[in-house]
C-alpha atoms as a PDB file:
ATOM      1  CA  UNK A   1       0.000   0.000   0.000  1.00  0.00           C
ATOM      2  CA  UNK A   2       1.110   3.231  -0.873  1.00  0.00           C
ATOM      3  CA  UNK A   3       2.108   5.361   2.329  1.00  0.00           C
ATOM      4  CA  UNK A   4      -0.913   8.128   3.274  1.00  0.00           C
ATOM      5  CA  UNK A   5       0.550  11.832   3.024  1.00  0.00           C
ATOM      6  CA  UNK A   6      -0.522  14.416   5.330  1.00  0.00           C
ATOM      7  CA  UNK A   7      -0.258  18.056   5.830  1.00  0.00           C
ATOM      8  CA  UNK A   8      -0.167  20.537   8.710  1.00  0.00           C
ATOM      9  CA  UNK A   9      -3.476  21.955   9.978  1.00  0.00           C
ATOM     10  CA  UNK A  10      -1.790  25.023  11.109  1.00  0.00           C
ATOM     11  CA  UNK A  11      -3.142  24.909  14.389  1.00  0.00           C
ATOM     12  CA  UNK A  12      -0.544  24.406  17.479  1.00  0.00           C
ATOM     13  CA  UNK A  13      -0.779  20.651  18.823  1.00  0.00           C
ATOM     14  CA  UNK A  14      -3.682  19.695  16.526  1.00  0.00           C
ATOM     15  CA  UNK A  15      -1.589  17.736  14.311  1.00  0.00           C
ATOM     16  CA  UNK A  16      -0.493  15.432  17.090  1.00  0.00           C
ATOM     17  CA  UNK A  17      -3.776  14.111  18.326  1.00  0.00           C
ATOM     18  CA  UNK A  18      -4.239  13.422  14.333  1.00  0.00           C
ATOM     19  CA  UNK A  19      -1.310  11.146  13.636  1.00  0.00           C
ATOM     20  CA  UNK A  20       0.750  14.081  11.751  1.00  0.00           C
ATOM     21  CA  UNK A  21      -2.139  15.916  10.165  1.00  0.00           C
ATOM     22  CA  UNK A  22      -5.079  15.617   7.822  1.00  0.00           C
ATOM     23  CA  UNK A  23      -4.655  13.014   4.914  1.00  0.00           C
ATOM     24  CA  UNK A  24      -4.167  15.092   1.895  1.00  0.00           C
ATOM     25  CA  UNK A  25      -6.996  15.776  -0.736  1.00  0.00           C
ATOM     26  CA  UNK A  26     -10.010  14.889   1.690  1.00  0.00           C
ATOM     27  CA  UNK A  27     -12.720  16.781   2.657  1.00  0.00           C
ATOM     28  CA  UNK A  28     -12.896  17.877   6.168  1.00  0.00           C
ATOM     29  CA  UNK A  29     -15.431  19.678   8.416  1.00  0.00           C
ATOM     30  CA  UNK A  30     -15.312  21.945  11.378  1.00  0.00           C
ATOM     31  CA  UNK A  31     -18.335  22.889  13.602  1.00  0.00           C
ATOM     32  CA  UNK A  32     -18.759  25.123  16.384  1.00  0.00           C
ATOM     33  CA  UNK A  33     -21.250  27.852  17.487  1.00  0.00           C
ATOM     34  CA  UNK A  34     -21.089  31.529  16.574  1.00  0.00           C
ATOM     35  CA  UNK A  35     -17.269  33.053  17.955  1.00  0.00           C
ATOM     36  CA  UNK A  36     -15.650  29.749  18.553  1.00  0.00           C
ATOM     37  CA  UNK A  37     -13.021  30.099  15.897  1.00  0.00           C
ATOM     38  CA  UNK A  38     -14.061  28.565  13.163  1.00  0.00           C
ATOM     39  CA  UNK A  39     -12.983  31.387  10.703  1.00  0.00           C
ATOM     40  CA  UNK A  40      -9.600  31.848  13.061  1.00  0.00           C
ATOM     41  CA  UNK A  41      -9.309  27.867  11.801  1.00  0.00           C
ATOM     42  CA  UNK A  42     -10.321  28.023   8.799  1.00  0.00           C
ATOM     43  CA  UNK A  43      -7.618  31.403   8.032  1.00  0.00           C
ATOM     44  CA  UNK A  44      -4.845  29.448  10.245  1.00  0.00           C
ATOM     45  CA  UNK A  45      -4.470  26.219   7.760  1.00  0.00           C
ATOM     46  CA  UNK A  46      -4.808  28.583   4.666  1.00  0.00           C
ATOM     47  CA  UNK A  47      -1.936  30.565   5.912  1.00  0.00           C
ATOM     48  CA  UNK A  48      -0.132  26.980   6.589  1.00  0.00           C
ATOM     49  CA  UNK A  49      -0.144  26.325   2.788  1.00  0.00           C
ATOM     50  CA  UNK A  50       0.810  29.884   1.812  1.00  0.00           C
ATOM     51  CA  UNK A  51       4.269  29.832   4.365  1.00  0.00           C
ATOM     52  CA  UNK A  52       5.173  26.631   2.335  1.00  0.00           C
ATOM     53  CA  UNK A  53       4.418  28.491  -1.304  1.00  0.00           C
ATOM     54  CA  UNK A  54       1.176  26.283  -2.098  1.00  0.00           C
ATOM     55  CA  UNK A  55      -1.470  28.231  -3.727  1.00  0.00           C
ATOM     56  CA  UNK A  56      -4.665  28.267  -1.350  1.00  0.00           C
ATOM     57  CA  UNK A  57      -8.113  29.630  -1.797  1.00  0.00           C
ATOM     58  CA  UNK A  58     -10.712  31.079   0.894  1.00  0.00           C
ATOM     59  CA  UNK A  59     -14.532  30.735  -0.505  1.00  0.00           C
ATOM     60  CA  UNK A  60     -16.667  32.876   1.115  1.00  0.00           C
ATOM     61  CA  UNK A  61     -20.613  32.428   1.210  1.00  0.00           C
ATOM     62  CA  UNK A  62     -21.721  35.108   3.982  1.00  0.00           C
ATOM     63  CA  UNK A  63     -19.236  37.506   4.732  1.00  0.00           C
ATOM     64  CA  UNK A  64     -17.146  39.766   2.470  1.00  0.00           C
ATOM     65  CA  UNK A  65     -13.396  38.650   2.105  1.00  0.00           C
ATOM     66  CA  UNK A  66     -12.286  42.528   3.087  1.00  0.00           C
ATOM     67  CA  UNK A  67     -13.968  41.480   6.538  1.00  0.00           C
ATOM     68  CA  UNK A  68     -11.851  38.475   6.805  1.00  0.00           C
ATOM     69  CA  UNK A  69      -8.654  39.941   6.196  1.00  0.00           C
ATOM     70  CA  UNK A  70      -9.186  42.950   8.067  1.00  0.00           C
ATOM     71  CA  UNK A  71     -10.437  40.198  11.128  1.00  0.00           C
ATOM     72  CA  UNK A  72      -7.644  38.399  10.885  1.00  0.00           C
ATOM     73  CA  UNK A  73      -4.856  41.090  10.071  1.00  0.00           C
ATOM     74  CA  UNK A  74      -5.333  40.898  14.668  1.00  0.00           C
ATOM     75  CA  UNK A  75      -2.909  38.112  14.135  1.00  0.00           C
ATOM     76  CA  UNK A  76       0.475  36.961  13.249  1.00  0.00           C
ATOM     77  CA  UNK A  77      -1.016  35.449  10.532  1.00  0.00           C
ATOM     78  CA  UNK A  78       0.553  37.731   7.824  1.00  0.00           C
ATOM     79  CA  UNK A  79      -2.577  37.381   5.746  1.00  0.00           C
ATOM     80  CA  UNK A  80      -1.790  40.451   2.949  1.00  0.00           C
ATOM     81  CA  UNK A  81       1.475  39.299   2.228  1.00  0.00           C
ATOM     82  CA  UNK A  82       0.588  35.953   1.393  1.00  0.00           C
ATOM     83  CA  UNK A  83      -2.939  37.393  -0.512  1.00  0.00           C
ATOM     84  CA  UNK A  84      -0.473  39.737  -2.751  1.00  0.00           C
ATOM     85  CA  UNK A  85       2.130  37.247  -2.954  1.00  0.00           C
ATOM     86  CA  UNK A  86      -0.873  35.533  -4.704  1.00  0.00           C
ATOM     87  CA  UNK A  87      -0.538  32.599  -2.753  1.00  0.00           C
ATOM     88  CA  UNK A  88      -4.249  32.779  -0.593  1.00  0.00           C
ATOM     89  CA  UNK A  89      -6.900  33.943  -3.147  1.00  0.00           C
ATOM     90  CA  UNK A  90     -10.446  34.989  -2.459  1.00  0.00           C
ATOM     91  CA  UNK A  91     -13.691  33.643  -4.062  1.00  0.00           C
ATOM     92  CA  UNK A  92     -16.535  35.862  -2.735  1.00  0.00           C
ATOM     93  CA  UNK A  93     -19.660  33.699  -3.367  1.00  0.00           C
ATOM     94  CA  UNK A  94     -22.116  35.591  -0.687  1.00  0.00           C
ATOM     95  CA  UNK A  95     -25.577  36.644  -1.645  1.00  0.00           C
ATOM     96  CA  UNK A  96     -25.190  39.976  -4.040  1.00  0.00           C
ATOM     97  CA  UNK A  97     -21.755  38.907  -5.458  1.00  0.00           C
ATOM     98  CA  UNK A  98     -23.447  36.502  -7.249  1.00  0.00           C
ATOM     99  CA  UNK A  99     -25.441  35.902 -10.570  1.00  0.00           C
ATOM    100  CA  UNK A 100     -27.130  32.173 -10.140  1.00  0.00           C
ATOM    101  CA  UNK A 101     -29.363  31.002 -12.697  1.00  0.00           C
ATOM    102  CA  UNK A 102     -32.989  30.366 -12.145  1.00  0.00           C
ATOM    103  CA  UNK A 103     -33.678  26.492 -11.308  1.00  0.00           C
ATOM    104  CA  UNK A 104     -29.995  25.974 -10.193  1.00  0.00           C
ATOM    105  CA  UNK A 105     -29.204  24.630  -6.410  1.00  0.00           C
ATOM    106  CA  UNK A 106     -26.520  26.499  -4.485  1.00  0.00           C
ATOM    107  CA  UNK A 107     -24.821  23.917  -4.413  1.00  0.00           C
ATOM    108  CA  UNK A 108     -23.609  22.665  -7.652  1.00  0.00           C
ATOM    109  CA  UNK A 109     -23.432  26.652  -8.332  1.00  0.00           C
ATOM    110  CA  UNK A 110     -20.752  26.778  -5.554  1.00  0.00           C
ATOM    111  CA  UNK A 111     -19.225  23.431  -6.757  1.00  0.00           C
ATOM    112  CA  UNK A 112     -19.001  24.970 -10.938  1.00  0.00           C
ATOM    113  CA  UNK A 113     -17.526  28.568  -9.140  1.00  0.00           C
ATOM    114  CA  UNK A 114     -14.828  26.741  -7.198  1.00  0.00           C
ATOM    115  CA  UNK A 115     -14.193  24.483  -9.947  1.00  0.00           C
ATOM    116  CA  UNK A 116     -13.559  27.458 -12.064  1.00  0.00           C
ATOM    117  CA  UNK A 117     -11.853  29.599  -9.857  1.00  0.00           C
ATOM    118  CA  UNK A 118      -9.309  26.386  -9.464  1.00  0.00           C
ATOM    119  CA  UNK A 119      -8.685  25.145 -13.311  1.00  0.00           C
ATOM    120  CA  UNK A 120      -4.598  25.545 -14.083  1.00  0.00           C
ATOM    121  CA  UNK A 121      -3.871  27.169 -10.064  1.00  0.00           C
ATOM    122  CA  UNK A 122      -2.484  23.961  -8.998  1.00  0.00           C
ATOM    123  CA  UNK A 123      -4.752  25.107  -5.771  1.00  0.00           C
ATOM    124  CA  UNK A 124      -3.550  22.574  -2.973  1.00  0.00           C
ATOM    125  CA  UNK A 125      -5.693  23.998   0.128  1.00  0.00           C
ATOM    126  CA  UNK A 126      -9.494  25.310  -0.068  1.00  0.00           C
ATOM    127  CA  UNK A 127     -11.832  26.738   3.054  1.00  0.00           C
ATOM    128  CA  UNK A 128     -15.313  27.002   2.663  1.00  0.00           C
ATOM    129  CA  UNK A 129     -16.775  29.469   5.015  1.00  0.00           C
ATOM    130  CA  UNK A 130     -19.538  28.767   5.360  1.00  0.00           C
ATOM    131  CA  UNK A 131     -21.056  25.333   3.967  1.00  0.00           C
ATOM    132  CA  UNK A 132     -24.064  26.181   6.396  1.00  0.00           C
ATOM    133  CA  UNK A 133     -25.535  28.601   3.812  1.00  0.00           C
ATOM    134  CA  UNK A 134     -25.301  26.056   0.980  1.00  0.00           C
ATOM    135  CA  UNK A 135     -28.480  25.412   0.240  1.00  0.00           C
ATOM    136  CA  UNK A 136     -29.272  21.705  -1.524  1.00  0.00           C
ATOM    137  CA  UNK A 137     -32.215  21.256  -3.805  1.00  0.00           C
ATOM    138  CA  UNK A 138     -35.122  18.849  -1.923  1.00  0.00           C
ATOM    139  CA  UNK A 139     -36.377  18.522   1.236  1.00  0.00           C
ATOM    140  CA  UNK A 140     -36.298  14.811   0.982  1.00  0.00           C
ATOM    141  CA  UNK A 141     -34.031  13.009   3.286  1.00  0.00           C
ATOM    142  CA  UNK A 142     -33.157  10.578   0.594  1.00  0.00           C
ATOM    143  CA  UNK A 143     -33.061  13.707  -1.928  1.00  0.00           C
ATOM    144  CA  UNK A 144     -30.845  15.469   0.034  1.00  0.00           C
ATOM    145  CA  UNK A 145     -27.797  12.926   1.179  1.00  0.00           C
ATOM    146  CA  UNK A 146     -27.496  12.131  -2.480  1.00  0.00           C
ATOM    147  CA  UNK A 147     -27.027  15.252  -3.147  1.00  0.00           C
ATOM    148  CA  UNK A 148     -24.813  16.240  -0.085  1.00  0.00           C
ATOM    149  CA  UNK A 149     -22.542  13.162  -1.129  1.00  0.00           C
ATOM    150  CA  UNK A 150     -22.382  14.220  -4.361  1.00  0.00           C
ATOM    151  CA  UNK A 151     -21.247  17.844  -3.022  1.00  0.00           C
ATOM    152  CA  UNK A 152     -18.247  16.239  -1.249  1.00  0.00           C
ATOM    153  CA  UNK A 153     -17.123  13.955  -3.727  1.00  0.00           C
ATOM    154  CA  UNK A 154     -16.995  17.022  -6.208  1.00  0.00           C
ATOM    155  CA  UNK A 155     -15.037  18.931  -3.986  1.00  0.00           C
ATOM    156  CA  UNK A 156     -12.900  15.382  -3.561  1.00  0.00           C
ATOM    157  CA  UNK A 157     -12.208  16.012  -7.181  1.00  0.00           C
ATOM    158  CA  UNK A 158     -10.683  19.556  -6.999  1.00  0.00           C
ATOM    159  CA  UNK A 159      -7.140  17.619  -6.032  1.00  0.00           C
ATOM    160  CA  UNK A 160      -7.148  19.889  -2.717  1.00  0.00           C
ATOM    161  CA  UNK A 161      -7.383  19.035   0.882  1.00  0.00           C
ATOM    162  CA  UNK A 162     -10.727  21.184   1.345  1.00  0.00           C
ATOM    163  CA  UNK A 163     -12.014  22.154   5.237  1.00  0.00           C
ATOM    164  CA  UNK A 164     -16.163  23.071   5.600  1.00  0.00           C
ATOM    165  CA  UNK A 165     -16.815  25.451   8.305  1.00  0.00           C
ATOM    166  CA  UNK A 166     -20.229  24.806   9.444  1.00  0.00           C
ATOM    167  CA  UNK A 167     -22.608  26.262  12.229  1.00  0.00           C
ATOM    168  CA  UNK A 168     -23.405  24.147  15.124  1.00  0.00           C
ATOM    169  CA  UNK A 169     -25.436  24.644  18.203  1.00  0.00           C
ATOM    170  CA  UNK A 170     -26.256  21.374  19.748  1.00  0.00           C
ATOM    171  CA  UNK A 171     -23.479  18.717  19.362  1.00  0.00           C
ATOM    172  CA  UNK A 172     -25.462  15.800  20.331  1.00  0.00           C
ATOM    173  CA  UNK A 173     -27.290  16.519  16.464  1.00  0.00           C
ATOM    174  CA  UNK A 174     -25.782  14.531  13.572  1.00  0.00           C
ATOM    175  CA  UNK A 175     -26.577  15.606   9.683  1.00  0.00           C
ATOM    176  CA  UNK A 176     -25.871  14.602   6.611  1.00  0.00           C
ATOM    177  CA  UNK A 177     -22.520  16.421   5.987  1.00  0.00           C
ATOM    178  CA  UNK A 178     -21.350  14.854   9.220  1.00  0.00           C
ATOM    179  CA  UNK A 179     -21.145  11.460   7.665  1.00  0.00           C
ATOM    180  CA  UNK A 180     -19.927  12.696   3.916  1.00  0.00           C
ATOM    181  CA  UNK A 181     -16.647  14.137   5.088  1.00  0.00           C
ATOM    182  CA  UNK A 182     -13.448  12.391   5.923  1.00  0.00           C
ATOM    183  CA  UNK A 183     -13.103  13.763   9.409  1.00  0.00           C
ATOM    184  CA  UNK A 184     -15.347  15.997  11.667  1.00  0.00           C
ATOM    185  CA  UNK A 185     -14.072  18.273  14.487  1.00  0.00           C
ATOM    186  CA  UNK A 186     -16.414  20.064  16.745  1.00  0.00           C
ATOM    187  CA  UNK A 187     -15.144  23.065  18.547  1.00  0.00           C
ATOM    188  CA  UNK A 188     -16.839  24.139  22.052  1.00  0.00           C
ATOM    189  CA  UNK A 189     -17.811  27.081  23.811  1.00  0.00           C
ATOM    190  CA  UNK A 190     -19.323  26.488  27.320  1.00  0.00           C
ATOM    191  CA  UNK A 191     -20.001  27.577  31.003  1.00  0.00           C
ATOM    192  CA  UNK A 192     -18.173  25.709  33.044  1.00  0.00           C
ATOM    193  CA  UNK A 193     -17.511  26.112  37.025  1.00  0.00           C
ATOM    194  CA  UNK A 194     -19.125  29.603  36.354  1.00  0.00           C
ATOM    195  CA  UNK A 195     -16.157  30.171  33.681  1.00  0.00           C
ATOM    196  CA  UNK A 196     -15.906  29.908  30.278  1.00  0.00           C
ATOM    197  CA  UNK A 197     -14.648  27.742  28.465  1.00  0.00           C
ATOM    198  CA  UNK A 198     -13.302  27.142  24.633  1.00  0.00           C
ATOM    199  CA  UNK A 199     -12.676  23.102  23.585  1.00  0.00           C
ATOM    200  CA  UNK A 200     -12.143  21.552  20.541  1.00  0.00           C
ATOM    201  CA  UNK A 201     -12.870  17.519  19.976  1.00  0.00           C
ATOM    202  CA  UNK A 202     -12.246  15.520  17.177  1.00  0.00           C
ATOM    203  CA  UNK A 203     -15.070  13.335  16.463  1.00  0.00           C
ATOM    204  CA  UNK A 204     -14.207  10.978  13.380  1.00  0.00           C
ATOM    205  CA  UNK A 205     -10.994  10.852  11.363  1.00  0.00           C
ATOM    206  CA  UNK A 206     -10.995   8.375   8.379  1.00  0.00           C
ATOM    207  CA  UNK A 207      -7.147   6.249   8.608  1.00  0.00           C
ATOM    208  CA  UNK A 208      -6.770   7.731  11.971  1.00  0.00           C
ATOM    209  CA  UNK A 209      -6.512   6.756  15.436  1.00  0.00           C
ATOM    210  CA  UNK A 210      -8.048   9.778  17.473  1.00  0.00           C
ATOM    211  CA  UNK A 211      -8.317  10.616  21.194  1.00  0.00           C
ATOM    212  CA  UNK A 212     -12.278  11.904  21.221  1.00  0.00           C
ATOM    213  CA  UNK A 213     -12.041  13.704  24.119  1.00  0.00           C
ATOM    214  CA  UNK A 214     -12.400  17.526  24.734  1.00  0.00           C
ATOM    215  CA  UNK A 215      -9.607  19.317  24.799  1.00  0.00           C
ATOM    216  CA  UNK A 216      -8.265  22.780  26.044  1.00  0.00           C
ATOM    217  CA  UNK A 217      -8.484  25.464  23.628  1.00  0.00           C
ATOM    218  CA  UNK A 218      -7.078  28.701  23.802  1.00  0.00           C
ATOM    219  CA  UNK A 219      -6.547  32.171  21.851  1.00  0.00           C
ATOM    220  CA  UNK A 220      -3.544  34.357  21.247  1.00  0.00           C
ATOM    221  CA  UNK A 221      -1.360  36.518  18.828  1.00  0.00           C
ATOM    222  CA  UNK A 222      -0.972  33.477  16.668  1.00  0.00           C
ATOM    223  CA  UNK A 223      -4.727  32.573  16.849  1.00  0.00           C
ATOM    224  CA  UNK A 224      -5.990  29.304  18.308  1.00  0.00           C
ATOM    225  CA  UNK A 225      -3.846  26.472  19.793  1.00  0.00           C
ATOM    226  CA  UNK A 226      -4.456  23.658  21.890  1.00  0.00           C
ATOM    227  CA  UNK A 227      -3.395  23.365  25.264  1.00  0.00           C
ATOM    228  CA  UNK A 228      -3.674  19.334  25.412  1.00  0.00           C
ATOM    229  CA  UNK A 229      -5.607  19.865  29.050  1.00  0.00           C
ATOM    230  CA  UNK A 230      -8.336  17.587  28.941  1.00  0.00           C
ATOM    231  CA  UNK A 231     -11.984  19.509  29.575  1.00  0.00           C
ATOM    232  CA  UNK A 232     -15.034  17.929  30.985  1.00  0.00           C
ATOM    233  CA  UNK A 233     -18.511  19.491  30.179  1.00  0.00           C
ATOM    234  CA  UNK A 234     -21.029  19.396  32.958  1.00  0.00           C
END
């Protein structure tokens, strides 16, 4: 068998508790509730690529890029010297930036944009921030994991190791997405001992032992880290 490469999350002790890193050219997902770092994340393994030369790209669906530089110019993350080094792009896909054709699911729309905005980049690294406002075309149960499964396996095709930033306020709720991707890591913000406190957990990791307990995590002038303390939520 051939040997599995992986790359650096980025993200201070992460890529210990994952065996060296995610497998490259899977899909990953990261879920947390509003302010628990998912865009810090998200930013953080971009800027891992760009450090090493690769040629990254940051889809937005909500928020305009200027916001997410300007957020993240608060850290040591150097993001405008890697953006005008060319080496993070920016594919602004949020509602008014947008001309989608009548009948067309978000989805594939995204999927065609990103496919586009890749073609002859030799793009190694995408974010997708966020996959919660991808809409999908049915209702149906059925309907929709068919076509959420057909949404990851697209992006599979890209040749990139893509992350999905995703909203999440109860973490006892599975969805489709959860079972799609390659690996899922939920990050935690809770009251605990009348403080509070930040966590992050990886839940599944395809070819990978994990530890799937909470874990310590903390912010600072090179964004978020883990600590390695274990946390218990009561």
């Amino acid at each position: 068998m051939a040997s599995i490469e992986r790359i650096h999350t980025g993200v201070r002790n992460l890529d210990s508790m994952i065996e060296g890193g995610f497998i490259k050219n899977r899909v990953y997902m990261l879920c947390g509730p509003p302010g628990s770092g998912k865009t810090t994340f998200g930013t953080q393994f971009i800027v891992e690529g760009a450090k090493n030369g690769e040629k990254c790209l940051y889809v937005t669906t909500m928020d305009d890029p200027k916001n997410i530089v300007m957020d993240m110019s608060r850290y040591n993350f150097n993001v405008i010297e890697h953006y005008k080094a060319r080496n993070i792009l920016f594919l602004d896909l949020s509602e008014g930036k947008i001309d989608m054709q009548s009948g067309v699911p978000k989805s594939m729309f995204v999927i065609q944009k990103i496919a586009d905005a890749v073609r002859g980049l030799n793009i190694s690294r995408i974010v997708i921030d966020s996959f919660s406002s991808i809409k999908f075309s049915s209702d149906d149960e059925k309907t929709k994991k068919r076509d959420t499964d057909m949404f990851v396996k697209s992006l599979m095709k890209m040749g990139a190791t893509v992350v999905l930033l995703s909203e999440m306020l109860d973490s006892r709720e599975y969805s489709d997405e959860h079972f799609s991707v390659h690996g899922l890591i939920y990050l935690h913000h809770f009251l605990h001992k009348q403080e509070m406190i930040r966590a992050m957990q990886v839940i599944k990791m395809r070819g990978t032992y994990i530890d799937s307990n909470m874990v310590e995590l903390v912010f600072g002038t090179n964004g978020i880290s883990i600590t390695g303390r274990k946390v218990l939520q009561s």
